[in-house]
C-alpha atoms as a PDB file:
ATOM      1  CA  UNK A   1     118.023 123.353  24.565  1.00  0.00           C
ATOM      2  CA  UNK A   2     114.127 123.686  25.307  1.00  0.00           C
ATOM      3  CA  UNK A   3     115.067 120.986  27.783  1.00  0.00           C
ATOM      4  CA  UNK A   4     117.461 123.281  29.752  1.00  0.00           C
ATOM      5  CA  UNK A   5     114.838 125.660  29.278  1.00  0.00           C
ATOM      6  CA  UNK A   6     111.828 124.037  31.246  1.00  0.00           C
ATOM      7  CA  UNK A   7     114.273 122.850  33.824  1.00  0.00           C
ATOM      8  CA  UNK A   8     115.760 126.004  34.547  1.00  0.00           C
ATOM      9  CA  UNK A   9     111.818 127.671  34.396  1.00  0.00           C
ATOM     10  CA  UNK A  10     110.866 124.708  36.830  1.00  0.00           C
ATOM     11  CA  UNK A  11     113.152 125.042  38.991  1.00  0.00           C
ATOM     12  CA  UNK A  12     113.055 129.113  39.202  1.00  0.00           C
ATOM     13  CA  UNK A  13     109.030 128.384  39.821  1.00  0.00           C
ATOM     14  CA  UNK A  14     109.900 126.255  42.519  1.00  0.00           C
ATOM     15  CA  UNK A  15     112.146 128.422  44.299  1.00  0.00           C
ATOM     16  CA  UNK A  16     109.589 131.107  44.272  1.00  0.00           C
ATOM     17  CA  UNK A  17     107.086 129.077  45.785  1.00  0.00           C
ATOM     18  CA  UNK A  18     109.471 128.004  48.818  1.00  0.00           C
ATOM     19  CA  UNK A  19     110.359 131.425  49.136  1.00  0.00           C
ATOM     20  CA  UNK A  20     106.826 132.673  49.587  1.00  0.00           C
ATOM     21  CA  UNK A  21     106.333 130.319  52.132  1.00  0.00           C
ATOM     22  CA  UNK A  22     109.393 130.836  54.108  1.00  0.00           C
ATOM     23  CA  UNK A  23     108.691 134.445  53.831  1.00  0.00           C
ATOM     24  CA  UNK A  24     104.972 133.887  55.023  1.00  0.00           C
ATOM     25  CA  UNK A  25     106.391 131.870  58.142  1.00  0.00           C
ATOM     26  CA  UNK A  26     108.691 134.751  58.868  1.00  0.00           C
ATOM     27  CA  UNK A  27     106.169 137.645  58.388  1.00  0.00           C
ATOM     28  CA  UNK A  28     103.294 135.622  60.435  1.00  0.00           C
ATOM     29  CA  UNK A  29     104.233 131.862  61.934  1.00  0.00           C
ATOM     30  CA  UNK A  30     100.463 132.296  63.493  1.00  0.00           C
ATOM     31  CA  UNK A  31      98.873 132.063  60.206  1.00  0.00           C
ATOM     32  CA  UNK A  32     101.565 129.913  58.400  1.00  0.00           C
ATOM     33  CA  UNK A  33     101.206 127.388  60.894  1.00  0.00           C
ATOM     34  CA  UNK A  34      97.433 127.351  61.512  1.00  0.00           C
ATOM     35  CA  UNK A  35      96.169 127.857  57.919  1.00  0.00           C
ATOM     36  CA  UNK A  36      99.302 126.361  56.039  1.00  0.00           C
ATOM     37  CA  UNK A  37      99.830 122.837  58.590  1.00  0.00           C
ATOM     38  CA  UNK A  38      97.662 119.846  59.131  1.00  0.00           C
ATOM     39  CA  UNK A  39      96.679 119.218  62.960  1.00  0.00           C
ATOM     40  CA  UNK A  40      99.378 116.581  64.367  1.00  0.00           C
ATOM     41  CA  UNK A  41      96.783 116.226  67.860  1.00  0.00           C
ATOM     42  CA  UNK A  42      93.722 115.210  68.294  1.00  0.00           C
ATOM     43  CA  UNK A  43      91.286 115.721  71.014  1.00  0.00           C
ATOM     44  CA  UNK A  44      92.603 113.916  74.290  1.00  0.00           C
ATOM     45  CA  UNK A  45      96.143 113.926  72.827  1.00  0.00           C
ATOM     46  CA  UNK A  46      95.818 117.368  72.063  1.00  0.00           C
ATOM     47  CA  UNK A  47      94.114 118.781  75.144  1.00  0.00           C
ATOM     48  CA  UNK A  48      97.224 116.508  77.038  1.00  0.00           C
ATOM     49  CA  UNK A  49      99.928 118.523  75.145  1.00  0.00           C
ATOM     50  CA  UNK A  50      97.903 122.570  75.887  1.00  0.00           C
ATOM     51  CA  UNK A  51      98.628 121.626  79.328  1.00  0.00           C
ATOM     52  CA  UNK A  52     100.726 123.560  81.363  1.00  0.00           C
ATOM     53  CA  UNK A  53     101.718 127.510  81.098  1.00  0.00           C
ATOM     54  CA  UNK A  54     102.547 129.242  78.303  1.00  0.00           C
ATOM     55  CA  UNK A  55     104.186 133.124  77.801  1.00  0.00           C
ATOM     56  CA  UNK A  56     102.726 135.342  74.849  1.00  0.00           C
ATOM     57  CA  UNK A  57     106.132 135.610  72.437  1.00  0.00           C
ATOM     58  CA  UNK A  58     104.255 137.472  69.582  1.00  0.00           C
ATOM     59  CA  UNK A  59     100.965 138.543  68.218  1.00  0.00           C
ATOM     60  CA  UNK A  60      99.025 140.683  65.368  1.00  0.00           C
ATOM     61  CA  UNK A  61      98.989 144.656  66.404  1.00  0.00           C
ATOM     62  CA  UNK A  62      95.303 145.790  66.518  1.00  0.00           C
ATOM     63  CA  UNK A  63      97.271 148.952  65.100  1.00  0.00           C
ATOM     64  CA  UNK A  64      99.099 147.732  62.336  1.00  0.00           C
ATOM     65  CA  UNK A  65      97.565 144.050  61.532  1.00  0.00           C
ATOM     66  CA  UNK A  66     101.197 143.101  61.030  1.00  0.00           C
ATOM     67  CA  UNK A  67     102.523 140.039  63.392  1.00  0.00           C
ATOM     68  CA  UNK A  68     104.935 141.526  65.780  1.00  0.00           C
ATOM     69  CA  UNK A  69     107.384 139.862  68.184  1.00  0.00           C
ATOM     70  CA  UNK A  70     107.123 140.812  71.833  1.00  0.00           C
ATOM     71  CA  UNK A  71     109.996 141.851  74.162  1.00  0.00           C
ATOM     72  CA  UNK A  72     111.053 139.072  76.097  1.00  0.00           C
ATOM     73  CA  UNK A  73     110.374 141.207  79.462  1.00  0.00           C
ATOM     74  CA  UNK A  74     106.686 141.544  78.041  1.00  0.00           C
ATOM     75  CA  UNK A  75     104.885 139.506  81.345  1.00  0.00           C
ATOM     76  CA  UNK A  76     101.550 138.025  79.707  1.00  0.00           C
ATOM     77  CA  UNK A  77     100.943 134.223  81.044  1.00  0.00           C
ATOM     78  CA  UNK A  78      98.730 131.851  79.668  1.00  0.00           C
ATOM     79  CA  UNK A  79      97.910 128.741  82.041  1.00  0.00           C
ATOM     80  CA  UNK A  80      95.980 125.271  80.442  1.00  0.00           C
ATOM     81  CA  UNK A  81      94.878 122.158  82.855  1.00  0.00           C
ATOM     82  CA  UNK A  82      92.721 119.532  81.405  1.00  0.00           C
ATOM     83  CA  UNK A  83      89.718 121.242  81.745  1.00  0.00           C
ATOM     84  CA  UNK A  84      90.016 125.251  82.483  1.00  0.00           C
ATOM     85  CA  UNK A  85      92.579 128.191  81.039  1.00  0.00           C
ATOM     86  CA  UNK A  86      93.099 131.633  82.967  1.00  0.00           C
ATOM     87  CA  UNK A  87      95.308 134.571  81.684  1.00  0.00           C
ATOM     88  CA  UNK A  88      96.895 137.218  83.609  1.00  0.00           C
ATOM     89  CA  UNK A  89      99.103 140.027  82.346  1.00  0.00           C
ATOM     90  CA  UNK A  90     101.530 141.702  84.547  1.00  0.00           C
ATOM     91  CA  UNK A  91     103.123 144.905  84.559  1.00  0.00           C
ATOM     92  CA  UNK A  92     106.822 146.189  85.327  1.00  0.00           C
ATOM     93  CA  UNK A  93     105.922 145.937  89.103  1.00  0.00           C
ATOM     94  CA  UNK A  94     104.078 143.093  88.987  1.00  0.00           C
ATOM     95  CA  UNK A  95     101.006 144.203  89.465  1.00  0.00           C
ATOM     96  CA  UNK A  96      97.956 142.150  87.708  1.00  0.00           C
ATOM     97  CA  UNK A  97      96.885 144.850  84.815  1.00  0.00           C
ATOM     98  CA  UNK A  98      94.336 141.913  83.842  1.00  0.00           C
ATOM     99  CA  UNK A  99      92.839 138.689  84.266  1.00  0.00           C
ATOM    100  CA  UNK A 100      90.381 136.001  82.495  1.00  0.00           C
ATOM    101  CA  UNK A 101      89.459 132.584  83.315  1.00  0.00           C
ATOM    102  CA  UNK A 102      87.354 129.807  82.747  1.00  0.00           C
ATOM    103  CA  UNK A 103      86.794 126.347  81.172  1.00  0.00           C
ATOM    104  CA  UNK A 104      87.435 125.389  77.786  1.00  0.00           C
ATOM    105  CA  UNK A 105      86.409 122.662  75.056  1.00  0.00           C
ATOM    106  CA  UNK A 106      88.369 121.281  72.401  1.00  0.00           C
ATOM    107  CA  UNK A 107      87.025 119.743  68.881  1.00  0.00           C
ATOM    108  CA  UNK A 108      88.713 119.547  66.072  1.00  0.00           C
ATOM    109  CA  UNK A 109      91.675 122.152  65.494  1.00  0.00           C
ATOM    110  CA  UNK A 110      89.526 124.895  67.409  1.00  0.00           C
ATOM    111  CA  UNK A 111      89.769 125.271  71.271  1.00  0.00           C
ATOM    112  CA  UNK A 112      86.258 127.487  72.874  1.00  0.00           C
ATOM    113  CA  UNK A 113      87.124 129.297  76.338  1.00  0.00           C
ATOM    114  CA  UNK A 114      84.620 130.484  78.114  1.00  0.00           C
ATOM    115  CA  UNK A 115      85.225 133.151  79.887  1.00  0.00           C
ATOM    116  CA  UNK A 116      83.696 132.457  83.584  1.00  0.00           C
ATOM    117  CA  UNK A 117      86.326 135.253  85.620  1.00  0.00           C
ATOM    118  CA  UNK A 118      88.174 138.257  84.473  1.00  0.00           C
ATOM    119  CA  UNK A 119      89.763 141.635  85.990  1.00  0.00           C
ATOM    120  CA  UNK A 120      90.461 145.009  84.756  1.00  0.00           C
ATOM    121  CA  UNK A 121      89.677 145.164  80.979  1.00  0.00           C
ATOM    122  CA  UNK A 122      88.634 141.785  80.338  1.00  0.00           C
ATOM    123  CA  UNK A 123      85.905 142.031  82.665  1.00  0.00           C
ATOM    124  CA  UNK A 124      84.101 143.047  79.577  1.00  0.00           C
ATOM    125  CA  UNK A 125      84.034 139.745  78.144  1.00  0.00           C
ATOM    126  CA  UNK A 126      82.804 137.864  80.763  1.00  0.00           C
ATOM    127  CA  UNK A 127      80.362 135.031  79.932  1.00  0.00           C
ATOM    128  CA  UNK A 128      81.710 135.102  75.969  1.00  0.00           C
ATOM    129  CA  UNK A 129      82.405 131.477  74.418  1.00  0.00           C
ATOM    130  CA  UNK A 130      85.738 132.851  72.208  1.00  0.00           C
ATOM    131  CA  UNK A 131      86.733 130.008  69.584  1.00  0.00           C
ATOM    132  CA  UNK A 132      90.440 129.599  67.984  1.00  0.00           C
ATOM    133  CA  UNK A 133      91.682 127.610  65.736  1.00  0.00           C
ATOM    134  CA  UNK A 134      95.059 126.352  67.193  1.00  0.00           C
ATOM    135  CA  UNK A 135      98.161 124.503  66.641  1.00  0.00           C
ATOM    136  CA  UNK A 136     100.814 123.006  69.049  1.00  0.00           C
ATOM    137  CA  UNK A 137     104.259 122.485  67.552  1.00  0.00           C
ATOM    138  CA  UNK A 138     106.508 121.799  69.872  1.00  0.00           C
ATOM    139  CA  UNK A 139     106.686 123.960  72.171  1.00  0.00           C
ATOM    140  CA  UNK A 140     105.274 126.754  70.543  1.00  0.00           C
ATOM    141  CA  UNK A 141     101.461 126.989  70.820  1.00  0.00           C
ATOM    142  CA  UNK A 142      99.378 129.355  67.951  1.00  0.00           C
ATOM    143  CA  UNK A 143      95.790 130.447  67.959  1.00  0.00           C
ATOM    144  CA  UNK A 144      93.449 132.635  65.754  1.00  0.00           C
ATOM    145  CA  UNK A 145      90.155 133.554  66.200  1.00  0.00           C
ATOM    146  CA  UNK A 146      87.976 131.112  64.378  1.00  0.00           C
ATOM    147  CA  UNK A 147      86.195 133.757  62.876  1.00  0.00           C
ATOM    148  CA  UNK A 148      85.998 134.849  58.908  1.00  0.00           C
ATOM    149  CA  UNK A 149      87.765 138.057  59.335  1.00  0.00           C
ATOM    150  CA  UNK A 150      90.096 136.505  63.043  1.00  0.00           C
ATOM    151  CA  UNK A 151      91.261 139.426  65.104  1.00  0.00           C
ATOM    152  CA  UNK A 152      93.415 137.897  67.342  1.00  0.00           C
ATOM    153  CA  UNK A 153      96.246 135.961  66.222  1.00  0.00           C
ATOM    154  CA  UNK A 154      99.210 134.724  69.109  1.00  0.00           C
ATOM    155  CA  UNK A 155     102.182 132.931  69.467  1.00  0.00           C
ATOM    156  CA  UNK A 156     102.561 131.201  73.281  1.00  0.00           C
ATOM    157  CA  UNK A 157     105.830 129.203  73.868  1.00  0.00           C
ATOM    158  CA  UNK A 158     105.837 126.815  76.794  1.00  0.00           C
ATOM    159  CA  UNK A 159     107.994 127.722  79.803  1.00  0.00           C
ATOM    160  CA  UNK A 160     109.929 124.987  81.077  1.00  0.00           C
ATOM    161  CA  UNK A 161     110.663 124.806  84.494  1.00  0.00           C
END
């Protein structure tokens, strides 16, 4: 009977801890994936697979601090080549609302852009070095600022032409 007991205990233990992290994975893939998953890239390998452009699906409100999922008409583009990333965010009209540019490093699980260009409200940043930790699953591509206390956390996912 203490057998059943254990196993029963065990198994109810277990099931909690899947749960948490399915539910952590649900509430906020960003931080499930970068602070929960080992890196499957490494530097040229990984720099190979940021390539190419990439649409902002979800991200942590500066509001709330809760991840939320974007509407699919939401128009913010992220672009990689081997050596330089640029953003621009469009609106209903498409009209650039803002831009930033510049080259980037990568070492480790944390990508540095520096941003060389910008428009409208990013023009604020220019000539900041902004590192992320980041992940590329897929074709879903996570980053969070590198930072003790990270304020931006996104979700891109690769268009596909």
């Amino acid at each position: 009977m203490f057998a059943v007991i254990v196993v029963v205990s065990l198994g109810g233990l277990l099931w909690l801890m899947v749960e948490k992290h399915a539910q952590s994975k649900r509430e906020n893939p960003v931080e499930y994936f970068i602070l929960h998953t080992s890196m499957t890239q490494t530097g040229d390998q990984l720099r190979n697979t940021l390539v190419g452009e990439w649409k902002l699906v979800g991200a942590k409100s500066i509001k709330t601090g809760k991840f939320v999922v974007l509407d699919s008409n939401n128009l913010f583009f992220k672009t990689f080549t081997l050596t330089n990333w640029a953003t621009v965010n469009y609106d209903s009209s498409s009209n650039v609302v803002n831009s930033a540019g510049g080259p980037y490093t990568v070492g480790g699980d944390v990508c540095t852009e520096t941003i060389e260009t910008a428009t409208g409200a990013k023009k604020q940043f220019l000539g900041a070095h902004v590192p992320f930790r980041i992940r590329v699953i897929g074709d879903d591509y996570y980053q969070m600022g590198a930072g003790s206390r990270p304020s931006i956390e996104q979700q891109w996912h690769r268009i596909r032409e």
